[in-house]
C-alpha atoms as a PDB file:
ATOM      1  CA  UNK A   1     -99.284-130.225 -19.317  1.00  0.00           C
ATOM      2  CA  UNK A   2     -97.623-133.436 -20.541  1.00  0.00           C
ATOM      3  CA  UNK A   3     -96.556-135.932 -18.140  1.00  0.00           C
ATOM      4  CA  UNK A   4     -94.352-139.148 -18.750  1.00  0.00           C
ATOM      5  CA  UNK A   5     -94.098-141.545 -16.132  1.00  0.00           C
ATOM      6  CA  UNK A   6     -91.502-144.597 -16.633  1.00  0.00           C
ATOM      7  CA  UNK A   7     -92.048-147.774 -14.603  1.00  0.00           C
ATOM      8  CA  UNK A   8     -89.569-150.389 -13.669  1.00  0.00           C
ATOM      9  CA  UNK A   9     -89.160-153.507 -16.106  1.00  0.00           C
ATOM     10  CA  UNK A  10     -91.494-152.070 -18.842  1.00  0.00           C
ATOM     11  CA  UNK A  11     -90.341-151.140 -22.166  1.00  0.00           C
ATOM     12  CA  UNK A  12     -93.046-148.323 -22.717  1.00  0.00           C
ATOM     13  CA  UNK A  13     -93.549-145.439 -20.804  1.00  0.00           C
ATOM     14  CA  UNK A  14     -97.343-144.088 -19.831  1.00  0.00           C
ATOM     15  CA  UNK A  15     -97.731-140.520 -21.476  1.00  0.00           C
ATOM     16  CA  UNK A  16    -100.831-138.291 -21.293  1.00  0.00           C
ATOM     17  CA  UNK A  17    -101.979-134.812 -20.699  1.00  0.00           C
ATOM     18  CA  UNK A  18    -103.318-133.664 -17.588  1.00  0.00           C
ATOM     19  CA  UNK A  19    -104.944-130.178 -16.196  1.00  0.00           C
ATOM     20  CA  UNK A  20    -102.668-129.924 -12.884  1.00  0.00           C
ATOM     21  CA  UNK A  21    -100.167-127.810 -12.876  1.00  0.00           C
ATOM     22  CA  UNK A  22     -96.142-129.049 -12.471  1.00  0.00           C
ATOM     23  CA  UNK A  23     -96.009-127.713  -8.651  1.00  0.00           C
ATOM     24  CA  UNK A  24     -99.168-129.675  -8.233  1.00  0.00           C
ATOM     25  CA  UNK A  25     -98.203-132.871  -9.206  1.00  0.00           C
ATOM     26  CA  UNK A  26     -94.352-132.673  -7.791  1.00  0.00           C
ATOM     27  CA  UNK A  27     -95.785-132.183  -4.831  1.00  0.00           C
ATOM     28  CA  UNK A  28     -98.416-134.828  -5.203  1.00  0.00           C
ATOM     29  CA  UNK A  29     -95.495-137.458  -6.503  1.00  0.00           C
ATOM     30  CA  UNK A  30     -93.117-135.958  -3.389  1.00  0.00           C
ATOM     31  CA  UNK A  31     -95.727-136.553  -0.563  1.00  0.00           C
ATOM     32  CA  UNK A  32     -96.852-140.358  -1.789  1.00  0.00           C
ATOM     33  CA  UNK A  33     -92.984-141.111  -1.723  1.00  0.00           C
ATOM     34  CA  UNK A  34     -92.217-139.753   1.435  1.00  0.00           C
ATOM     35  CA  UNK A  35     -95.055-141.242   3.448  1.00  0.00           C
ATOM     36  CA  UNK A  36     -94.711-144.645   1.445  1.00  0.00           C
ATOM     37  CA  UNK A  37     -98.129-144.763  -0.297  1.00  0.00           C
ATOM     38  CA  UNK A  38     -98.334-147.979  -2.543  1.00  0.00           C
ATOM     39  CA  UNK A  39    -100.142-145.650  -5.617  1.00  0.00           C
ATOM     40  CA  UNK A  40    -100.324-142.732  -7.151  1.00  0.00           C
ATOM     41  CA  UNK A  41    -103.512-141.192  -8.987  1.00  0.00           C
ATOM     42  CA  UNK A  42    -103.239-138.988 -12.057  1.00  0.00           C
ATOM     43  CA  UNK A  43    -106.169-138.135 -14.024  1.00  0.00           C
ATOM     44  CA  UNK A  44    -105.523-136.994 -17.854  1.00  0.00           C
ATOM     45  CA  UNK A  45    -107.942-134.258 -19.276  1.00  0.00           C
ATOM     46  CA  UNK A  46    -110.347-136.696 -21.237  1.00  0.00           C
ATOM     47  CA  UNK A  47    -111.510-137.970 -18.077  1.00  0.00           C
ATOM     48  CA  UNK A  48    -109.764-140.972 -17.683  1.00  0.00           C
ATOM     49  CA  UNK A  49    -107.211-141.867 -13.950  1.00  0.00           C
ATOM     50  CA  UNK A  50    -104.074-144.039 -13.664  1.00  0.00           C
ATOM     51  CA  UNK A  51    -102.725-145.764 -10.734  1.00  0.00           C
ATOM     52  CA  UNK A  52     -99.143-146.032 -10.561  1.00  0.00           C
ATOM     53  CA  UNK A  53     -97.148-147.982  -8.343  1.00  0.00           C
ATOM     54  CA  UNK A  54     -94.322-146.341  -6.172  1.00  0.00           C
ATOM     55  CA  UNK A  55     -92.369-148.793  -5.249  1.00  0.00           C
ATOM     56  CA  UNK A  56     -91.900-149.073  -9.623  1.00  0.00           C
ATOM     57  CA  UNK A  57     -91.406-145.674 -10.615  1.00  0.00           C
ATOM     58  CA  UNK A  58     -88.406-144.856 -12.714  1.00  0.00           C
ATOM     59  CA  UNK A  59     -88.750-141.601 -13.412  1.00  0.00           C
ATOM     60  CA  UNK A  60     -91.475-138.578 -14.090  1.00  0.00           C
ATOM     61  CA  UNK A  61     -91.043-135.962 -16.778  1.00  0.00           C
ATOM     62  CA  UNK A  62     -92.882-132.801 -16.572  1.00  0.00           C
ATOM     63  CA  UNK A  63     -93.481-131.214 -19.858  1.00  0.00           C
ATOM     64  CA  UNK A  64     -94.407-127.475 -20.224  1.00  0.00           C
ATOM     65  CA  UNK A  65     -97.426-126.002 -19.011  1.00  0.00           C
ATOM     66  CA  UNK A  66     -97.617-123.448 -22.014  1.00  0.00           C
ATOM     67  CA  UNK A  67     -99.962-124.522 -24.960  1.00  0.00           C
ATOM     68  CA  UNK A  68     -98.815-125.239 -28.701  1.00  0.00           C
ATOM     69  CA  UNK A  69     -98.908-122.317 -31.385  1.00  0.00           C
ATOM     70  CA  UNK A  70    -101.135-123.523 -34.039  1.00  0.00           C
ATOM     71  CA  UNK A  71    -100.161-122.420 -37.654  1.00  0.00           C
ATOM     72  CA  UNK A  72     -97.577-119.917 -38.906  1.00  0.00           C
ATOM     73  CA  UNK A  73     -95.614-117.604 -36.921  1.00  0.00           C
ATOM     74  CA  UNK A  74     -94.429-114.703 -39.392  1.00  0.00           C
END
C-alpha cells in the first residue's frame, strides 16, 4: 500500500510503499495523536523507517491495498 504523508512548511510530501495494511496504520497514526507521542514510525517494504513528527503532520493519504495489473487487459 502507498502512503503519502504531508508535513507542515515543506513543499514535498514523503511517499513510499509499505506492507501494513490501511486499518493498521490509521490506527497506528490515531493512537500516537491521541496520547501525544512526538513521532511516528513507518517502515517502507525495502527495509528502510521514517520518523515523522506529530505535532507537523498535514495530512496522510492511504492509497489502495490492491496490487497493479501488469500488461494488457483484453
Amino acid at each position: 500500500m502507498e502512503i503519502r504523508i504531508g508535513i507542515i512548511n515543506t513543499g514535498r510530501e514523503l511517499s513510499f510503499e509499505t506492507a501494513a495494511s490501511a486499518d493498521e496504520v490509521r490506527t497506528q497514526v490515531s493512537s500516537a495523536l491521541e496520547q501525544s507521542t512526538p513521532h511516528l514510525s513507518f517502515a517502507d517494504v525495502k527495509g528502510n523507517s521514517y520518523l515523522v513528527p506529530t505535532a507537523q503532520l498535514a495530512y496522510i493519504e492511504l492509497g489502495t491495498e490492491e496490487s497493479r495489473r501488469v500488461g494488457f487487459v483484453a
